[in-house]
PDB file of N, CA and C in Angstrom:
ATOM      1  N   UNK A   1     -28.717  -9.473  20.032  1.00  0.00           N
ATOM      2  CA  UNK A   1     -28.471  -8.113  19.619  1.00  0.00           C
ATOM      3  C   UNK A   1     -27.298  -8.103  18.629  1.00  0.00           C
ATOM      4  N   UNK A   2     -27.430  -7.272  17.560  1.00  0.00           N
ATOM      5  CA  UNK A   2     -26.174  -7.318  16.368  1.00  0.00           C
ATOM      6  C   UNK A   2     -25.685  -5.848  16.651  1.00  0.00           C
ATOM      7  N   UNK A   3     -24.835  -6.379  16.511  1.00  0.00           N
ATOM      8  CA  UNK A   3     -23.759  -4.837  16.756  1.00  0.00           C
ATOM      9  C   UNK A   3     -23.174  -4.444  15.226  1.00  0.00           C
ATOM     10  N   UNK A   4     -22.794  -3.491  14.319  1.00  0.00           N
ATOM     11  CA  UNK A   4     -22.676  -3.501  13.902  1.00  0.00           C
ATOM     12  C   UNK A   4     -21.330  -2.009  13.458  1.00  0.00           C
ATOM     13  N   UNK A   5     -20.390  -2.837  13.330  1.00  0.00           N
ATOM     14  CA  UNK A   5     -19.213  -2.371  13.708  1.00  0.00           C
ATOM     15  C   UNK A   5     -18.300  -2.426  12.432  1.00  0.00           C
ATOM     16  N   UNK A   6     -17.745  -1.181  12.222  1.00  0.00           N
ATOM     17  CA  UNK A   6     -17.014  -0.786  10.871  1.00  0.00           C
ATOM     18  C   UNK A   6     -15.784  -0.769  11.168  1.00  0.00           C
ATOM     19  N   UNK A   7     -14.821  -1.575  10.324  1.00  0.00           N
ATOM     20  CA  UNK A   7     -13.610  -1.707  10.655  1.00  0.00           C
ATOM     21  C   UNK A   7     -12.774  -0.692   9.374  1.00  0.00           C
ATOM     22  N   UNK A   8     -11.662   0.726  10.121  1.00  0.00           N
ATOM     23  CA  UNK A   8     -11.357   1.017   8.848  1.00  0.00           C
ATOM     24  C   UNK A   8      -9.617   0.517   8.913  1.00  0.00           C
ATOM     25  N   UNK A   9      -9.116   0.251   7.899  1.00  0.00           N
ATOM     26  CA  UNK A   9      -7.669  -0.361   7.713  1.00  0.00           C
ATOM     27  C   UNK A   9      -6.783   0.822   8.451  1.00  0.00           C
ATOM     28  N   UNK A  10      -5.844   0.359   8.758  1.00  0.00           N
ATOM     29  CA  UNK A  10      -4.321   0.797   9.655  1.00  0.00           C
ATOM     30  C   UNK A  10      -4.128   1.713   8.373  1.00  0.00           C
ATOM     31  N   UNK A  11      -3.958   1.101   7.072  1.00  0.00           N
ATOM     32  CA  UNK A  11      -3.176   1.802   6.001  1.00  0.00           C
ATOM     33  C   UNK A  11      -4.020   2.978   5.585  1.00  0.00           C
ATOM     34  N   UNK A  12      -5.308   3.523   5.708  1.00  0.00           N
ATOM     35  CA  UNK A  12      -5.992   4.080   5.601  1.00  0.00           C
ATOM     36  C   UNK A  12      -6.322   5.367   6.691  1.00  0.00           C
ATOM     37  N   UNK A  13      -5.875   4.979   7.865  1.00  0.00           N
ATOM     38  CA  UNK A  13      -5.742   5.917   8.740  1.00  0.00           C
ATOM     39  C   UNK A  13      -4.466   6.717   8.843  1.00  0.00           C
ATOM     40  N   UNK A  14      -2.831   5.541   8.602  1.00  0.00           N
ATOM     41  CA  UNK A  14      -2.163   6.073   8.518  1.00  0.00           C
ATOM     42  C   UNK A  14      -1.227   7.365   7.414  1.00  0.00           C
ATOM     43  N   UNK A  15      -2.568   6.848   6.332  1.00  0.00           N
ATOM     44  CA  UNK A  15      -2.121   7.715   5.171  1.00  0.00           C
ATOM     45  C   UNK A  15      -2.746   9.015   5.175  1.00  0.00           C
ATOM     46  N   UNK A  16      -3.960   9.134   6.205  1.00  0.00           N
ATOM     47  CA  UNK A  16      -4.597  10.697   6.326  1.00  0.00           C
ATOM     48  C   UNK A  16      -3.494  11.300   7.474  1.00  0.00           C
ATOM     49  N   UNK A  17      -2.688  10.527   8.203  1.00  0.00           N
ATOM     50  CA  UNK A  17      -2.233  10.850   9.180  1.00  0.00           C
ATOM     51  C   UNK A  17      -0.574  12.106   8.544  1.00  0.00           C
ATOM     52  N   UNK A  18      -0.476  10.956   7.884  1.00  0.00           N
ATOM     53  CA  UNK A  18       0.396  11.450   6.839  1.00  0.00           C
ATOM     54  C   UNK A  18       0.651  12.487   5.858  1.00  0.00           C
ATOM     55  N   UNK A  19      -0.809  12.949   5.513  1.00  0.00           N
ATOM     56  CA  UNK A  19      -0.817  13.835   4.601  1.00  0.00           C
ATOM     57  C   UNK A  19      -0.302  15.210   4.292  1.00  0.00           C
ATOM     58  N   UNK A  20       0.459  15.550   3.553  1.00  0.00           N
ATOM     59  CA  UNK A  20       0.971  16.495   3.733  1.00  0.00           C
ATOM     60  C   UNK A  20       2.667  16.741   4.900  1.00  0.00           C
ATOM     61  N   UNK A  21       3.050  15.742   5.098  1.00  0.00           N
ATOM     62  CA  UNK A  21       4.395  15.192   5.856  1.00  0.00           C
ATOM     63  C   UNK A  21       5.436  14.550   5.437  1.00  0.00           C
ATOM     64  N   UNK A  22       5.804  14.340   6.290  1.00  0.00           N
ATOM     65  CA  UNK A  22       7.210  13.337   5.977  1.00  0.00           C
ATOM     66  C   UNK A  22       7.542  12.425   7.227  1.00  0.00           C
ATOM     67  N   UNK A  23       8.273  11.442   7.168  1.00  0.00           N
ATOM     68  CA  UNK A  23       8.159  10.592   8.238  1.00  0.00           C
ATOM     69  C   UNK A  23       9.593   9.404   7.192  1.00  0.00           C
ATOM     70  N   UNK A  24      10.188   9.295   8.153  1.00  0.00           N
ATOM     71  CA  UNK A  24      11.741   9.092   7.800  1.00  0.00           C
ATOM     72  C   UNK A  24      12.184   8.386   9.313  1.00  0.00           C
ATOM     73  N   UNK A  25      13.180   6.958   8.401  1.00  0.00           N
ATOM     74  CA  UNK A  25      13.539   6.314   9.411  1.00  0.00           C
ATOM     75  C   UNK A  25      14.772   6.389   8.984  1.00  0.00           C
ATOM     76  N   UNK A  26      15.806   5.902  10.549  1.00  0.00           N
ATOM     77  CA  UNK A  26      17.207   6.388  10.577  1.00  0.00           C
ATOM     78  C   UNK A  26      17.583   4.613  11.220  1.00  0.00           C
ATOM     79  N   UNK A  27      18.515   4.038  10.162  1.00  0.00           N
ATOM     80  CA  UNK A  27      18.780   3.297  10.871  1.00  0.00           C
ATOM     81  C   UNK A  27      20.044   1.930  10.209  1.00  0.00           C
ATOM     82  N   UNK A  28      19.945   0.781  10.551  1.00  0.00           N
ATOM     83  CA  UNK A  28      20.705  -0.153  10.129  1.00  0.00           C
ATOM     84  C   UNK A  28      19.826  -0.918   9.190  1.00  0.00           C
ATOM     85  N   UNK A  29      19.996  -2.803   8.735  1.00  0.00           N
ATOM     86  CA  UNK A  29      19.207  -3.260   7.956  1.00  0.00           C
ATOM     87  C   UNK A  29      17.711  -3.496   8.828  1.00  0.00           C
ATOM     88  N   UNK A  30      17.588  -3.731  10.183  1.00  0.00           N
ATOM     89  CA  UNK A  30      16.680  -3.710  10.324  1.00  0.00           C
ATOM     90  C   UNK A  30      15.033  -2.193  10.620  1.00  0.00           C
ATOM     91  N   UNK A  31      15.668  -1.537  10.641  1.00  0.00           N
ATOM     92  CA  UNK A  31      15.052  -0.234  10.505  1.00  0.00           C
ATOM     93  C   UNK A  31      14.777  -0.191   9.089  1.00  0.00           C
ATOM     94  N   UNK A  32      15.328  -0.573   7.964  1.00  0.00           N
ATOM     95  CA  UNK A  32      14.885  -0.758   6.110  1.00  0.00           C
ATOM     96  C   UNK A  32      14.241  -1.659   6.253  1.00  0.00           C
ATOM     97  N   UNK A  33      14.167  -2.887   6.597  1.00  0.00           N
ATOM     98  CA  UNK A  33      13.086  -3.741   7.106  1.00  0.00           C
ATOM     99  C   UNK A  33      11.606  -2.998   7.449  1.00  0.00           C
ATOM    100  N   UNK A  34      11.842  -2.506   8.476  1.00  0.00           N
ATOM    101  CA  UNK A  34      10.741  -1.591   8.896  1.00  0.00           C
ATOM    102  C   UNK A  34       9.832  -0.482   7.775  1.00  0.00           C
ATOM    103  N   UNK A  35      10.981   0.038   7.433  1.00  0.00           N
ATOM    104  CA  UNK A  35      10.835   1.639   6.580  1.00  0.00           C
ATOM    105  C   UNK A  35       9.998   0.621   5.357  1.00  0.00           C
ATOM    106  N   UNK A  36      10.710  -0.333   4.640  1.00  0.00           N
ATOM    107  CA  UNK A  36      10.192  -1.268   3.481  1.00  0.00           C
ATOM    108  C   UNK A  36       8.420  -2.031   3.654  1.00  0.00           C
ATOM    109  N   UNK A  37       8.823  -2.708   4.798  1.00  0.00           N
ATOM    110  CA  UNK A  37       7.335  -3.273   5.328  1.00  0.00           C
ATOM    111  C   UNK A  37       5.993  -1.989   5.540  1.00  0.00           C
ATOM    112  N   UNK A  38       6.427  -0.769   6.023  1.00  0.00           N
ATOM    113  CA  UNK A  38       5.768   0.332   6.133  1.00  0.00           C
ATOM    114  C   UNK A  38       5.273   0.587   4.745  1.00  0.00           C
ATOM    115  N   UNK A  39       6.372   1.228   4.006  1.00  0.00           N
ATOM    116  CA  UNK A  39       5.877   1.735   2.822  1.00  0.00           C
ATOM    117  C   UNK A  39       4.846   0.521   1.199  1.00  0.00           C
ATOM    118  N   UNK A  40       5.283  -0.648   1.973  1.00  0.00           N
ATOM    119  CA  UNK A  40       4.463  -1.332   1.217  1.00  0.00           C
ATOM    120  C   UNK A  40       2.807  -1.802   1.976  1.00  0.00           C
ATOM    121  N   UNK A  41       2.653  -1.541   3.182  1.00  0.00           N
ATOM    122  CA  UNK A  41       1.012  -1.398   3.398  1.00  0.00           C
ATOM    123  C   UNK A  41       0.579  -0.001   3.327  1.00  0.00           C
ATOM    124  N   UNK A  42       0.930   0.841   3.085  1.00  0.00           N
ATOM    125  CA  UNK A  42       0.717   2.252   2.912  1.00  0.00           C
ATOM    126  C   UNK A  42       0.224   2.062   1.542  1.00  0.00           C
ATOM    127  N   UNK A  43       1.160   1.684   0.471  1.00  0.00           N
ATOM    128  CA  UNK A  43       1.027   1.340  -1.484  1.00  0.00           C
ATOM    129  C   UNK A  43      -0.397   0.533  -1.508  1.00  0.00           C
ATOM    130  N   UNK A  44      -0.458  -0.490  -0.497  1.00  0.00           N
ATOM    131  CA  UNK A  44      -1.709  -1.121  -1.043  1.00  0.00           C
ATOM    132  C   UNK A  44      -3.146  -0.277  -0.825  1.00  0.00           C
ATOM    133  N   UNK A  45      -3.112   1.196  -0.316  1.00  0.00           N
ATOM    134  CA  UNK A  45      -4.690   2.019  -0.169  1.00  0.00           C
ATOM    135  C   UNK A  45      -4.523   2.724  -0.998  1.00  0.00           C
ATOM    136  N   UNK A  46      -2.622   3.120  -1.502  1.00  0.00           N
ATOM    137  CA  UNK A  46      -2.955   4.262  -2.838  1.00  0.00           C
ATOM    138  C   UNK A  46      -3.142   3.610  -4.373  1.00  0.00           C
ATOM    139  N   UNK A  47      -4.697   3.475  -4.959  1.00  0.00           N
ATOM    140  CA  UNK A  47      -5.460   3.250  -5.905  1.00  0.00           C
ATOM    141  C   UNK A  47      -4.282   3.572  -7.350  1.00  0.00           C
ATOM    142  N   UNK A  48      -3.806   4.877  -7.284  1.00  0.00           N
ATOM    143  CA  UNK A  48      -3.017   5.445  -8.776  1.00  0.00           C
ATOM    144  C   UNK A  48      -1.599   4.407  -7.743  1.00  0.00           C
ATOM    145  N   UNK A  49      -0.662   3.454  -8.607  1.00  0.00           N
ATOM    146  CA  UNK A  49       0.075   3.088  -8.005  1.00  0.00           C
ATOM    147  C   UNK A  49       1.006   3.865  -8.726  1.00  0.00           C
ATOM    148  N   UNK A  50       1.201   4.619 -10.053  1.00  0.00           N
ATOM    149  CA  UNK A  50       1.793   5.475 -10.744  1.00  0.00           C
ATOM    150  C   UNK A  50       2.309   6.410  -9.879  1.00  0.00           C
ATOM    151  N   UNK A  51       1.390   7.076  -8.788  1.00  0.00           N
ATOM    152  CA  UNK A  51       1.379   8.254  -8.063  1.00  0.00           C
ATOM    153  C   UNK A  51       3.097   8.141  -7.271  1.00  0.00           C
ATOM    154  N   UNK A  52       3.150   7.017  -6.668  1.00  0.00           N
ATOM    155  CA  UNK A  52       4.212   6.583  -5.682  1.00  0.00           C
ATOM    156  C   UNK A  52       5.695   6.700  -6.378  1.00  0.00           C
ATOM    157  N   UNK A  53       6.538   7.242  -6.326  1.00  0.00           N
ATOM    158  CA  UNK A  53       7.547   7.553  -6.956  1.00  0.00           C
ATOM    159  C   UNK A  53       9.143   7.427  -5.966  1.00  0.00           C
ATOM    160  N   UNK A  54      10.367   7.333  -6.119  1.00  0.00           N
ATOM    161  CA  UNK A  54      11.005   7.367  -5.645  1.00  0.00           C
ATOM    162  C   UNK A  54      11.684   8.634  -5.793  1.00  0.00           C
ATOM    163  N   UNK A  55      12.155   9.755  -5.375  1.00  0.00           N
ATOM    164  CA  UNK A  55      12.545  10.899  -5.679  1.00  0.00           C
ATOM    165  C   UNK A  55      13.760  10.871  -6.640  1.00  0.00           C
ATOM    166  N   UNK A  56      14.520  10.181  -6.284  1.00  0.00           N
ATOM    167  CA  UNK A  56      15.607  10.852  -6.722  1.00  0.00           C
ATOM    168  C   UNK A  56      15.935   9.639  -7.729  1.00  0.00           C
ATOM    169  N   UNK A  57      15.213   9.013  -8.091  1.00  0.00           N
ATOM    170  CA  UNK A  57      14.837   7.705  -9.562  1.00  0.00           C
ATOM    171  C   UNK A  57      15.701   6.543  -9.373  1.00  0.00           C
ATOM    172  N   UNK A  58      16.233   6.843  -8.025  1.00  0.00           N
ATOM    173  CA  UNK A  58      16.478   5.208  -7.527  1.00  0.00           C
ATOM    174  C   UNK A  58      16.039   3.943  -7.424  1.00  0.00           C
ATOM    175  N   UNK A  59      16.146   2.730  -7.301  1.00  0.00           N
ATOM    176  CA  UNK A  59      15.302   1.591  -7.690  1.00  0.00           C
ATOM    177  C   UNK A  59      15.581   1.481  -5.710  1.00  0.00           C
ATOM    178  N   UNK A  60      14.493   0.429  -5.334  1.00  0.00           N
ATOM    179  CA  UNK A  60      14.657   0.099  -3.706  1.00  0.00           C
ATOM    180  C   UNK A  60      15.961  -0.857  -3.707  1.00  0.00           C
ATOM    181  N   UNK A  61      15.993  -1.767  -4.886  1.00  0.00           N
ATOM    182  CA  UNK A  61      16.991  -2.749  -4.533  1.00  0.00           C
ATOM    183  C   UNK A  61      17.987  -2.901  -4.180  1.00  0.00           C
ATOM    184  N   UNK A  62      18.987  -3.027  -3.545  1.00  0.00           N
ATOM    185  CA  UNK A  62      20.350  -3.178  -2.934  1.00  0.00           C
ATOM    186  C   UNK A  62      20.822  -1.599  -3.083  1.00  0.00           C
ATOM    187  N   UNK A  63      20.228  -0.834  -2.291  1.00  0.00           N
ATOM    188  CA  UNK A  63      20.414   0.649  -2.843  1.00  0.00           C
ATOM    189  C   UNK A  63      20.989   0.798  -1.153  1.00  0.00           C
ATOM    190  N   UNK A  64      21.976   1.490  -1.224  1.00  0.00           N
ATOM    191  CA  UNK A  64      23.117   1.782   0.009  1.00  0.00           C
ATOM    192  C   UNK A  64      22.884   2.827   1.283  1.00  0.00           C
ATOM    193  N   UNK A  65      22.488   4.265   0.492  1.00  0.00           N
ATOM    194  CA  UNK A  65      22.505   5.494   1.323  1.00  0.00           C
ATOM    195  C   UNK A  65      20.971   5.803   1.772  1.00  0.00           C
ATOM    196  N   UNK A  66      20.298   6.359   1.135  1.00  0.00           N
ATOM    197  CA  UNK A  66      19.409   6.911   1.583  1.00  0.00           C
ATOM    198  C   UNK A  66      17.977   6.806   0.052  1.00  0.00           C
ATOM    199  N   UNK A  67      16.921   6.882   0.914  1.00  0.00           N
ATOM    200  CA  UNK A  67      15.535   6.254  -0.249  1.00  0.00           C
ATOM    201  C   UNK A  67      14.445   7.598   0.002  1.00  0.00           C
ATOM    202  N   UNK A  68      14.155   8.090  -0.498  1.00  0.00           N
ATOM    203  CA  UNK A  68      12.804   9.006  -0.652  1.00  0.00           C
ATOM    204  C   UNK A  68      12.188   8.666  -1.248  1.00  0.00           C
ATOM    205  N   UNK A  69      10.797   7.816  -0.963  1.00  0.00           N
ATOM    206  CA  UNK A  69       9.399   7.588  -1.485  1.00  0.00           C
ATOM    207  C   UNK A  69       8.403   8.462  -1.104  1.00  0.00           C
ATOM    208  N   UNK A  70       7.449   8.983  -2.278  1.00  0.00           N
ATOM    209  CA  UNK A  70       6.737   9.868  -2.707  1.00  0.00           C
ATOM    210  C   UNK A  70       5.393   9.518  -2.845  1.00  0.00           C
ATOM    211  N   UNK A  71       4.385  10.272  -2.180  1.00  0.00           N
ATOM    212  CA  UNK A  71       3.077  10.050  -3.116  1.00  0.00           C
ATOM    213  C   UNK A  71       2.260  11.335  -3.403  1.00  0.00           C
ATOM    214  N   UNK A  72       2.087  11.344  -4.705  1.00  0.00           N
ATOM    215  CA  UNK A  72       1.223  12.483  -5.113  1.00  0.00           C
ATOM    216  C   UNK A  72       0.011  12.709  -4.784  1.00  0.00           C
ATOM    217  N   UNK A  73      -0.629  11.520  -4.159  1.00  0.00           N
ATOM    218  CA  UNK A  73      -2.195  11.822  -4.037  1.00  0.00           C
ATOM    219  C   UNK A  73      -2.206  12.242  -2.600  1.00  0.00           C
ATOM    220  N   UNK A  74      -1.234  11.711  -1.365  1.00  0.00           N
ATOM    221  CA  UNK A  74      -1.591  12.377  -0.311  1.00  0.00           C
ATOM    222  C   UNK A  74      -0.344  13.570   0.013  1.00  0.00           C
ATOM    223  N   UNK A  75       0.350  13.989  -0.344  1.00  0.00           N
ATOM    224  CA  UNK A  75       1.765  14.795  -0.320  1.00  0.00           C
ATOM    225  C   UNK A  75       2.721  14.258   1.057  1.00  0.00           C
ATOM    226  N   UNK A  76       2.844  13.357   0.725  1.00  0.00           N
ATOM    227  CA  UNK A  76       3.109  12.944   2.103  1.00  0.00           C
ATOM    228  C   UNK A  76       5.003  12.306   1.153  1.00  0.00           C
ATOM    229  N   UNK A  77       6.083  12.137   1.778  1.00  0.00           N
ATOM    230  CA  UNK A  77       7.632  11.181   1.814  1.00  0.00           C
ATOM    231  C   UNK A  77       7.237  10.504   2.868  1.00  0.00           C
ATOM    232  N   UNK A  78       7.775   9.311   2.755  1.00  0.00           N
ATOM    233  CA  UNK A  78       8.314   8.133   3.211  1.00  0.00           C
ATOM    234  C   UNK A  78      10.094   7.809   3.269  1.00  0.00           C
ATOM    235  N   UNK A  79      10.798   8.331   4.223  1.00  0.00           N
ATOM    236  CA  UNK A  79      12.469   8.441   4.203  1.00  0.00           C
ATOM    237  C   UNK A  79      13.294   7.380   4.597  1.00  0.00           C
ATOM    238  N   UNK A  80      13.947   6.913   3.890  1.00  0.00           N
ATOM    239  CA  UNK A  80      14.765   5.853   4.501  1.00  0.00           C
ATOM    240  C   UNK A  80      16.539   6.243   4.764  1.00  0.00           C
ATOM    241  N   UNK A  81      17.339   6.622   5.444  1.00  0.00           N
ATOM    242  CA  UNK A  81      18.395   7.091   5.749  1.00  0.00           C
ATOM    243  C   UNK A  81      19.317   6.287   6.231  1.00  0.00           C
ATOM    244  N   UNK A  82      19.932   5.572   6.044  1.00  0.00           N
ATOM    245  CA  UNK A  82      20.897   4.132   6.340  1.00  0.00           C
ATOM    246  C   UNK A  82      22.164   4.750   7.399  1.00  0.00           C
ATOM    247  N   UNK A  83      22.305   4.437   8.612  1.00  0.00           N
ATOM    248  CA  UNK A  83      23.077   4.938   9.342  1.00  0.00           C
ATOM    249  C   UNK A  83      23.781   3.327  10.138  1.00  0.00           C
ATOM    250  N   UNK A  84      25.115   3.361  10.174  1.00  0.00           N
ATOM    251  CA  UNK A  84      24.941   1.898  11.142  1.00  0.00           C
ATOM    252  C   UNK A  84      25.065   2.659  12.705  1.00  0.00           C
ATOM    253  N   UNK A  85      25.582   3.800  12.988  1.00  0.00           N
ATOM    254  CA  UNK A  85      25.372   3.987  14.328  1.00  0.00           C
ATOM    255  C   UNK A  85      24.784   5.809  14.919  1.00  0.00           C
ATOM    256  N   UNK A  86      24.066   5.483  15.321  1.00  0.00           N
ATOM    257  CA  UNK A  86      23.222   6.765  15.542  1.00  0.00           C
ATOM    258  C   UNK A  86      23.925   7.735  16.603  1.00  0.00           C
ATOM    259  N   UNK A  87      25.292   7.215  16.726  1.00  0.00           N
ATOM    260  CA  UNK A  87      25.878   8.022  17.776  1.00  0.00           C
ATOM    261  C   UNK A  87      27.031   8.079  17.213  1.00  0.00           C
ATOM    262  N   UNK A  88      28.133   9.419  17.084  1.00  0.00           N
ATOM    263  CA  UNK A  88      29.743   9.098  17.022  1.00  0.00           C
ATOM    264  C   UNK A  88      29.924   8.105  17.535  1.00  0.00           C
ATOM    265  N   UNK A  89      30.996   7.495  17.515  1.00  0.00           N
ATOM    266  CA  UNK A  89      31.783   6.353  18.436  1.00  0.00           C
ATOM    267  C   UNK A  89      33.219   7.603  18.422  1.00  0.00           C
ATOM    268  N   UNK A  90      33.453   7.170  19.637  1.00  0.00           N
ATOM    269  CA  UNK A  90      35.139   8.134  20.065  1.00  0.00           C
ATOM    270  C   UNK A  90      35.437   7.362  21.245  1.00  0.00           C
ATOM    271  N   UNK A  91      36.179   8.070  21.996  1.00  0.00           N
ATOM    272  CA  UNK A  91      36.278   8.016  23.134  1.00  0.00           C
ATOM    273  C   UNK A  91      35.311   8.508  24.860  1.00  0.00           C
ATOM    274  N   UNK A  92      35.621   7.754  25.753  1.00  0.00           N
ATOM    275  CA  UNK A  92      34.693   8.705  26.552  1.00  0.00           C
ATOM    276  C   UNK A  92      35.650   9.772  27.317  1.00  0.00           C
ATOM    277  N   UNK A  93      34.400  10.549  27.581  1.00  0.00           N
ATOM    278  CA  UNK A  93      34.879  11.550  28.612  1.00  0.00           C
ATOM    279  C   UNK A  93      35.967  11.243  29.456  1.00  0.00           C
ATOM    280  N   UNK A  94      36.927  12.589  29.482  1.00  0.00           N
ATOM    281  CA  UNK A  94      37.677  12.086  30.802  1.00  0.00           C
ATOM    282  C   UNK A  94      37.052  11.596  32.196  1.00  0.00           C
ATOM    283  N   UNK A  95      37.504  11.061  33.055  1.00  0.00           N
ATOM    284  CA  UNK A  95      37.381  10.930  33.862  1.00  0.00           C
ATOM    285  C   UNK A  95      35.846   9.866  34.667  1.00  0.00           C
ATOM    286  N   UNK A  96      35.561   9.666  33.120  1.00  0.00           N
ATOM    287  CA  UNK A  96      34.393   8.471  33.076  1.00  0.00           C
ATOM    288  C   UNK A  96      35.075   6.928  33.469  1.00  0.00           C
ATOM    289  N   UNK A  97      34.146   6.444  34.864  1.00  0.00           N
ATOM    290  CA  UNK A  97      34.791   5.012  35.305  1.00  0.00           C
ATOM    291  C   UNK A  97      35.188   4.101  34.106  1.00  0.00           C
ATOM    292  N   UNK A  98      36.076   3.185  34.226  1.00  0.00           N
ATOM    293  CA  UNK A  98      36.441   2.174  33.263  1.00  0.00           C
ATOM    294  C   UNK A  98      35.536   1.272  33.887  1.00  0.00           C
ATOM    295  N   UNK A  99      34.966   0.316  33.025  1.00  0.00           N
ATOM    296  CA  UNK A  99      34.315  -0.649  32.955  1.00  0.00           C
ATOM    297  C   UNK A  99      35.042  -2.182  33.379  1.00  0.00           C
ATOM    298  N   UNK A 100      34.628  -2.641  34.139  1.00  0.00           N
ATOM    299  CA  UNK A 100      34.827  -3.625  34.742  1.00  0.00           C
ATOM    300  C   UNK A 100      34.650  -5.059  34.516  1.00  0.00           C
TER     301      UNK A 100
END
């Protein structure tokens, strides 16, 4: 018996998923890792590679703060936001045990 079974790509689902959104990562170098590896299997289903733009005419390379990638054909950003810690650092609460 043949089965006959259609495989459709990750990048292809995730870009209808996308459409019309935004989807933005917050993080250190490895979260740009992520955000980078993302936005380049996403590029390989959009056909116009023209379409894909960086907003604010930044290049990806050794770029510090923050990245907005664009695509015109599905309206969808791709955010990259460089944070090294996702929490203040201060002090703790009074009366929080000292650590041992």
């Amino acid at each position: 018996m043949k089965m006959n079974l259609t495989k459709q790509r990750f990048d292809s689902k995730m870009l209808e998923k996308l459409r019309n959104r935004r989807l933005f990562f917050v993080g250190d170098s490895i979260g740009r890792n992520q955000w980078e590896s993302l936005l380049c299997m996403l590029s390989m289903d959009i056909s116009n590679k023209s379409s894909i733009y960086e907003v604010n005419g930044n290049s990806i390379t050794k770029h510090m703060s923050f990245l907005v990638f664009k695509s015109r054909d599905y309206n969808h950003t791709l955010e990259y936001y460089r944070s090294q810690f996702l929490v203040p650092q201060g002090r703790a609460p009074a009366g929080v045990p000292k650590k041992r």
